[in-house]
C-alpha atoms as a PDB file:
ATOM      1  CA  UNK A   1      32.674 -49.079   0.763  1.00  0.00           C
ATOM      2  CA  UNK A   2      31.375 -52.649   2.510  1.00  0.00           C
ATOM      3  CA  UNK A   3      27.656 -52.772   3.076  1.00  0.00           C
ATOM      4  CA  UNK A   4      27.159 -54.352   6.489  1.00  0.00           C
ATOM      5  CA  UNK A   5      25.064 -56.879   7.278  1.00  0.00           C
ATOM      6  CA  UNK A   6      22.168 -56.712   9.209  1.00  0.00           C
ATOM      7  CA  UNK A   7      19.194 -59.482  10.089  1.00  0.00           C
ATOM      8  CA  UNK A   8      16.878 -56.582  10.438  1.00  0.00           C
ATOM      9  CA  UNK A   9      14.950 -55.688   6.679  1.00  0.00           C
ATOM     10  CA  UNK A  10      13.631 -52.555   7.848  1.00  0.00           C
ATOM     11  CA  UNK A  11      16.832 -50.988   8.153  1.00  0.00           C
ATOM     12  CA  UNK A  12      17.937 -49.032   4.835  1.00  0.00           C
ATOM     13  CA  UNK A  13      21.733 -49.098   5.700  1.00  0.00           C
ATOM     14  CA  UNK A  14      22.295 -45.775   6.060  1.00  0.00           C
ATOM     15  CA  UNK A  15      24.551 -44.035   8.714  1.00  0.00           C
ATOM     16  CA  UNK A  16      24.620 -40.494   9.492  1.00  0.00           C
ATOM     17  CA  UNK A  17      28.350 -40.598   9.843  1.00  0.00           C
ATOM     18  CA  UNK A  18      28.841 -41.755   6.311  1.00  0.00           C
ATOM     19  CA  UNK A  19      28.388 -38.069   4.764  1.00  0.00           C
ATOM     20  CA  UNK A  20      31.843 -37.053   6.503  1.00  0.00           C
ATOM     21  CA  UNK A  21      33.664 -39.678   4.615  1.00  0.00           C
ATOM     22  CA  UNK A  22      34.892 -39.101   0.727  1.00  0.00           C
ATOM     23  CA  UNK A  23      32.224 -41.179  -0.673  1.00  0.00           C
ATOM     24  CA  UNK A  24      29.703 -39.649   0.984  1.00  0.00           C
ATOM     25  CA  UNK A  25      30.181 -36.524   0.323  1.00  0.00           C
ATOM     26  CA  UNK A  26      30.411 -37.563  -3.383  1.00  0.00           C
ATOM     27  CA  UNK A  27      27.294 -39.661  -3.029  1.00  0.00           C
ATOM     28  CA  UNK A  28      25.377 -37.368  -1.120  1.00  0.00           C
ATOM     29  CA  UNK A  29      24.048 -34.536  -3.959  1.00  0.00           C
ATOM     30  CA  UNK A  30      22.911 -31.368  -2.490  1.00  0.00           C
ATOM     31  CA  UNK A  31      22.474 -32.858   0.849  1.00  0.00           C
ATOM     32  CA  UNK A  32      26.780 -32.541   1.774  1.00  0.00           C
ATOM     33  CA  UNK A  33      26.260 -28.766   0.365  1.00  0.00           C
ATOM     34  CA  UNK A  34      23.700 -28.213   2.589  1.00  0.00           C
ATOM     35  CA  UNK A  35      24.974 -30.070   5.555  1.00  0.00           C
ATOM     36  CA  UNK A  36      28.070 -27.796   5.092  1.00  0.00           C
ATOM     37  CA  UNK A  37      26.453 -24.487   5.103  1.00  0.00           C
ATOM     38  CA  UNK A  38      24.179 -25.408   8.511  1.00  0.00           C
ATOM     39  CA  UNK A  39      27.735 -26.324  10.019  1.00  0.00           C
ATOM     40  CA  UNK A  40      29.193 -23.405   8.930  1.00  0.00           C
ATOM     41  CA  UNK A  41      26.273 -21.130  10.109  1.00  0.00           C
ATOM     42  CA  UNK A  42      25.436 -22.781  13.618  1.00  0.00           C
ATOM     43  CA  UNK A  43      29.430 -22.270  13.956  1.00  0.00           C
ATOM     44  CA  UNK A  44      28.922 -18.542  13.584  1.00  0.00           C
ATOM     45  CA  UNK A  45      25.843 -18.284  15.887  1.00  0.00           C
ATOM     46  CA  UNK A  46      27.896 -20.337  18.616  1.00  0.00           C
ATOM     47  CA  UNK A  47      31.156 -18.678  18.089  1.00  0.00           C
ATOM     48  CA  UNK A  48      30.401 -14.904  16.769  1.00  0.00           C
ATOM     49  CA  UNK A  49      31.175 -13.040  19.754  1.00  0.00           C
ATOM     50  CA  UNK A  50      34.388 -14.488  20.540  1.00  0.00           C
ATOM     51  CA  UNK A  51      35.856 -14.408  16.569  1.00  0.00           C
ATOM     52  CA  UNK A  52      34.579 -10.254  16.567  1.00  0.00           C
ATOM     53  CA  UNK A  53      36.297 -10.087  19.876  1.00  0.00           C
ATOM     54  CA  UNK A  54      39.440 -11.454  18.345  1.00  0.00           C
ATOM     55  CA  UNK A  55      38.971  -9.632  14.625  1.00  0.00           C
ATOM     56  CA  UNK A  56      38.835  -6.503  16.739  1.00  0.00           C
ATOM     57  CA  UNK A  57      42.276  -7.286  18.838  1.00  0.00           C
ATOM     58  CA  UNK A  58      44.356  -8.164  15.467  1.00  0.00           C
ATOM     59  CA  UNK A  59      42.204  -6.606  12.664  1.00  0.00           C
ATOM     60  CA  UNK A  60      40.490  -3.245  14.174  1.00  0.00           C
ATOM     61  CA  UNK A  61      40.161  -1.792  10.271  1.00  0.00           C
ATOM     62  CA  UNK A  62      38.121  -4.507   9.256  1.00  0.00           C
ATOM     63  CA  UNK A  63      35.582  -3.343  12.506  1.00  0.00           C
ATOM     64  CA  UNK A  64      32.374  -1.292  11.921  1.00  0.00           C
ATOM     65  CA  UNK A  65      31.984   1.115  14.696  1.00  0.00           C
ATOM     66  CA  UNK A  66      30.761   4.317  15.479  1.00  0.00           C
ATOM     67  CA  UNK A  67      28.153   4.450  13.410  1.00  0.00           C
ATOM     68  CA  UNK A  68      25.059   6.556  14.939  1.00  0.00           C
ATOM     69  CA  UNK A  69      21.818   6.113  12.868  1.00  0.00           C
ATOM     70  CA  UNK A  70      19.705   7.829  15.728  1.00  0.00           C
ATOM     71  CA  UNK A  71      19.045  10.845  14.016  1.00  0.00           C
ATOM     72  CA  UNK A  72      17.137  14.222  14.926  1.00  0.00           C
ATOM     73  CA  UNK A  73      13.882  13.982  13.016  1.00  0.00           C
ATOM     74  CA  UNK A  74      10.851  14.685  14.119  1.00  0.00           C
ATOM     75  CA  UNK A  75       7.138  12.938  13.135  1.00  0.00           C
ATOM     76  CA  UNK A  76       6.774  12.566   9.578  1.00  0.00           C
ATOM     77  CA  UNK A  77       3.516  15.166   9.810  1.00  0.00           C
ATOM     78  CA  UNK A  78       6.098  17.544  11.253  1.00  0.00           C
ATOM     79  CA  UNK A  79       8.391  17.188   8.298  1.00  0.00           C
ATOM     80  CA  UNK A  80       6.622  18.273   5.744  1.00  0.00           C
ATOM     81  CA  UNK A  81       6.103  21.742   4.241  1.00  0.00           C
ATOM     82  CA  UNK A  82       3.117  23.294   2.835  1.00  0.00           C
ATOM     83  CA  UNK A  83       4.126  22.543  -0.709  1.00  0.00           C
ATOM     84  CA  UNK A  84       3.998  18.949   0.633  1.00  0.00           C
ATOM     85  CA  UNK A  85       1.180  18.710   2.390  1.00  0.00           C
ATOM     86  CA  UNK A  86      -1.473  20.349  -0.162  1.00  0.00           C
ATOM     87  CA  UNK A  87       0.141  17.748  -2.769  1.00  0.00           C
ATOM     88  CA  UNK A  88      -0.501  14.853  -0.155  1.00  0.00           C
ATOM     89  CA  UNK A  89      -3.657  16.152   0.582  1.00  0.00           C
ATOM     90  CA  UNK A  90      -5.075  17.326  -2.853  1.00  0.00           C
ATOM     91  CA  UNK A  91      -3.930  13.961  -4.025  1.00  0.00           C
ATOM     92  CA  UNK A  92      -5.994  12.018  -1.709  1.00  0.00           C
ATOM     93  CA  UNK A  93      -9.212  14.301  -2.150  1.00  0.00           C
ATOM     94  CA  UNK A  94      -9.300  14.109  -5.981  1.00  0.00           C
ATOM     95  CA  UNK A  95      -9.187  10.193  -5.934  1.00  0.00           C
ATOM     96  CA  UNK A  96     -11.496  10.212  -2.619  1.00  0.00           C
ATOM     97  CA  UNK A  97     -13.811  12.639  -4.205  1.00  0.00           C
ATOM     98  CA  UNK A  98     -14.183  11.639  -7.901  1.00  0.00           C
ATOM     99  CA  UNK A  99     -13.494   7.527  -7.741  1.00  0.00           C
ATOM    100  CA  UNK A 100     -14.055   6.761  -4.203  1.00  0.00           C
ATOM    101  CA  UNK A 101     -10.663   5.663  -3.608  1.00  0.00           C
ATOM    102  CA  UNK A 102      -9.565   6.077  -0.329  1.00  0.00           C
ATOM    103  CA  UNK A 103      -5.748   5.388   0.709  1.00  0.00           C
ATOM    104  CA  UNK A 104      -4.822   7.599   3.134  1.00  0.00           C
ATOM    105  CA  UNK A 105      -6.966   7.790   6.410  1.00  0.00           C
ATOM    106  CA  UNK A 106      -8.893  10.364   7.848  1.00  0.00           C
ATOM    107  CA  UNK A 107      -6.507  10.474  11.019  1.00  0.00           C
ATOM    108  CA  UNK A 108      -3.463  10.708   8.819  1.00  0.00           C
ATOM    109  CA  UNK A 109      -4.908  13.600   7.052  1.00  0.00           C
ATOM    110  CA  UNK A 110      -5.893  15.423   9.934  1.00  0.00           C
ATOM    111  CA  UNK A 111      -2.072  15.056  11.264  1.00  0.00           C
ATOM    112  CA  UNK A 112      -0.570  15.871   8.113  1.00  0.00           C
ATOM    113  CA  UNK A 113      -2.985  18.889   8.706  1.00  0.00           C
ATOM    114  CA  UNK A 114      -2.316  19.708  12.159  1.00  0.00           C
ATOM    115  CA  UNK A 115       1.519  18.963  11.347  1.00  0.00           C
ATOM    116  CA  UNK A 116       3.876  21.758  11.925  1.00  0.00           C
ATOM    117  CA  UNK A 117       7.250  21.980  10.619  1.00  0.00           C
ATOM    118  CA  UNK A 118       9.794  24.089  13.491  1.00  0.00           C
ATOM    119  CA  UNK A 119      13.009  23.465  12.441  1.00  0.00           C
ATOM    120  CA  UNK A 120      13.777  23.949   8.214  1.00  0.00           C
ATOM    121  CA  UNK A 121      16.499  21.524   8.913  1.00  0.00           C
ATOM    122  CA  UNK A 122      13.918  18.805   9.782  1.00  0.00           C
ATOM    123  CA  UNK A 123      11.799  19.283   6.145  1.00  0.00           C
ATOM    124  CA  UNK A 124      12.079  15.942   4.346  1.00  0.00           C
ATOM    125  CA  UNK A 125      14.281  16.128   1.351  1.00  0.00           C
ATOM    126  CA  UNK A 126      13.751  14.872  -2.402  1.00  0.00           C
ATOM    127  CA  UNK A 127      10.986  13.300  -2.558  1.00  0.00           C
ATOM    128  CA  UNK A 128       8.894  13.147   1.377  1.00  0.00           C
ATOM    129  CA  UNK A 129       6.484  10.231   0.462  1.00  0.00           C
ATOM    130  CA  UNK A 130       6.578   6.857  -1.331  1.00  0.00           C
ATOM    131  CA  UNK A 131       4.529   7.796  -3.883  1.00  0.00           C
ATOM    132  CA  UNK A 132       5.714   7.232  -7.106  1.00  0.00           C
ATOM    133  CA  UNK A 133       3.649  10.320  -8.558  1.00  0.00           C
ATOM    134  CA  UNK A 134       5.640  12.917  -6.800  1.00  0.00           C
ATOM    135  CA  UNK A 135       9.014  11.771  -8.279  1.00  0.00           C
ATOM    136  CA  UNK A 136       9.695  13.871 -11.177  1.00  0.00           C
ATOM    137  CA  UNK A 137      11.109  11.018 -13.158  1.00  0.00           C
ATOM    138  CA  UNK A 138       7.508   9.711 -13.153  1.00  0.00           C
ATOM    139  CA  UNK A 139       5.839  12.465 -13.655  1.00  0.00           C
ATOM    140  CA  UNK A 140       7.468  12.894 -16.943  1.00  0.00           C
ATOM    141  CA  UNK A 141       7.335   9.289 -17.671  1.00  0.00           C
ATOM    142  CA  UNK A 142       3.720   9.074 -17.176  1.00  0.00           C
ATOM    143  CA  UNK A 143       2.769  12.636 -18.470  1.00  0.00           C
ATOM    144  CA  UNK A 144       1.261  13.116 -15.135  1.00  0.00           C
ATOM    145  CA  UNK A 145      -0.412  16.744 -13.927  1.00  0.00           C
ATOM    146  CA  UNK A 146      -0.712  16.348  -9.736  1.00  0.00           C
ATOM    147  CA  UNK A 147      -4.406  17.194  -8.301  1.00  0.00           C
ATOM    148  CA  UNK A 148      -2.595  19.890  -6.849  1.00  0.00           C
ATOM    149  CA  UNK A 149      -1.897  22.099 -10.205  1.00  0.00           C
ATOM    150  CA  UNK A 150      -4.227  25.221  -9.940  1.00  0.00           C
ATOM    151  CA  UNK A 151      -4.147  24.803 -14.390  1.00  0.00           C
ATOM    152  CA  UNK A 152      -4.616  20.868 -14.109  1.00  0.00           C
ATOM    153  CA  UNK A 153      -7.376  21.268 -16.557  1.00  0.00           C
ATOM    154  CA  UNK A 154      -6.013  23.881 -18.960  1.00  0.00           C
ATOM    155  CA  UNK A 155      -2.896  22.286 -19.121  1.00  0.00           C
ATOM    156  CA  UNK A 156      -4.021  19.016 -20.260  1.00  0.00           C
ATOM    157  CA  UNK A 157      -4.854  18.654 -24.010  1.00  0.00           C
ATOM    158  CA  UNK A 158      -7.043  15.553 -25.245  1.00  0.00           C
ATOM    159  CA  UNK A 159      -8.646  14.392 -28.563  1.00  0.00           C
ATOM    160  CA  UNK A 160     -12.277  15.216 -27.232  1.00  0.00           C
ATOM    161  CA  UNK A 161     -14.555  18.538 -27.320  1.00  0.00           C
ATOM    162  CA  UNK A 162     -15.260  17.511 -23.837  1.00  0.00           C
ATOM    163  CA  UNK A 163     -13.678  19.626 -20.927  1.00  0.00           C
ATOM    164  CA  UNK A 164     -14.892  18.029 -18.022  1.00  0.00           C
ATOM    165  CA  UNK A 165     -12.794  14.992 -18.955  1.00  0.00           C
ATOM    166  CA  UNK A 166      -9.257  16.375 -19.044  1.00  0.00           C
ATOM    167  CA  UNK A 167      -7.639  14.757 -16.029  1.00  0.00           C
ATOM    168  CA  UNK A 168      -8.853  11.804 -16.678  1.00  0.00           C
ATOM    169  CA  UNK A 169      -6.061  10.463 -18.040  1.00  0.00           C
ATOM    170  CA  UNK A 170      -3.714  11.600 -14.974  1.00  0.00           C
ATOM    171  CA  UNK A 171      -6.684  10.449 -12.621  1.00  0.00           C
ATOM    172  CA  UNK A 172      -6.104   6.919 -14.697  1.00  0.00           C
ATOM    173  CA  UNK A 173      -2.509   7.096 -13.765  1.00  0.00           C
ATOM    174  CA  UNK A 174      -3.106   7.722 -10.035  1.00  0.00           C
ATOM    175  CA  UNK A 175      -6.106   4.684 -10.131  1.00  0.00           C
ATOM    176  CA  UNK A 176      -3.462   1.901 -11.767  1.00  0.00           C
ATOM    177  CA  UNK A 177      -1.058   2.644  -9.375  1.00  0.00           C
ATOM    178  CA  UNK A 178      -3.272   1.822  -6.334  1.00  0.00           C
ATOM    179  CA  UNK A 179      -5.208  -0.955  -7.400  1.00  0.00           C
ATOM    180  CA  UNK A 180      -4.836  -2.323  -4.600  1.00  0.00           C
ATOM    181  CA  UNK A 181      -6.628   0.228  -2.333  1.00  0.00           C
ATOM    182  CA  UNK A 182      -9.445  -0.132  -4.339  1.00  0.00           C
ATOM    183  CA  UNK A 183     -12.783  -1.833  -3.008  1.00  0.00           C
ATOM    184  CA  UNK A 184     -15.232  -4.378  -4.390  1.00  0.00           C
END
């Protein structure tokens, strides 16, 4: 490629128009790669609705349609049966109560409370929170016993004499895994 020649020294030589030729794209590095995929995208956001119009005309199987995700749940406190909220609860209390960790708020307990579930078809399946601790994969993996087990205590066997220490390795479970709700 000829370099032109310019009087000007504060000109590097470069023109945008050079990438588009073979050399430039060669030259370029990563910048052709990435010049190419902004082309390619701003295409799509210019020219999506017309090329779905015309992939539903010739290709109507390759078209997602009809898919309704609105679904008839109710509130999340209205979900939940008792079995789910004393575990939610009693969960919350023991780390409130004996560590002062707090990650549930007082207005979310009182819903969860007040909750009412009054449709059985509405109960949250499986698992109902994001808690790892009420997956029973975990539960086994961690040898956890929930806050909610009437025998927590009796269940639990340690090394020590002590009994008033039993569920403290479950409550050391439940403390690692929300570090981050914990305070200064």
């Amino acid at each position: 490629m000829a370099k032109r020649q310019t009087s000007d020294p504060f000109l590097a030589e470069h023109y945008w128009y050079e990438v588009f030729t073979f050399d430039g794209m060669l030259g370029s590095g990563p910048a052709c790669g990435l010049l190419f995929c902004f082309l390619l995208y701003f295409s799509f956001l210019v020219a999506h609705r017309p090329l779905s119009y015309c992939l539903g005309k010739c290709c109507k199987w390759a078209m997602i349609e009809d898919i309704e995700i609105d679904e008839d749940i109710d509130a999340y406190p209205n979900c939940l049966d008792d079995d789910d909220k004393e575990w939610t609860v009693q969960e919350e209390m023991n780390m409130r109560n004996c560590y002062t960790l707090k990650c549930i708020s007082d207005e979310t307990i009182q819903e969860i409370y007040a909750g009412h579930l009054k449709k059985p078809d509405m109960h949250l399946q499986g698992v109902h929170t994001y808690d790892l601790l009420r997956n029973p994969i975990y539960i086994k993996e961690f040898q956890y016993f929930a806050a909610s087990d009437a025998d927590r205590e009796s269940v639990i066997a340690d090394d020590d004499r002590t009994e008033d220490n039993d569920a403290s390795q479950s409550d050391l479970v439940r403390i690692c895994l929300n570090l981050g709700y914990l305070d200064k």
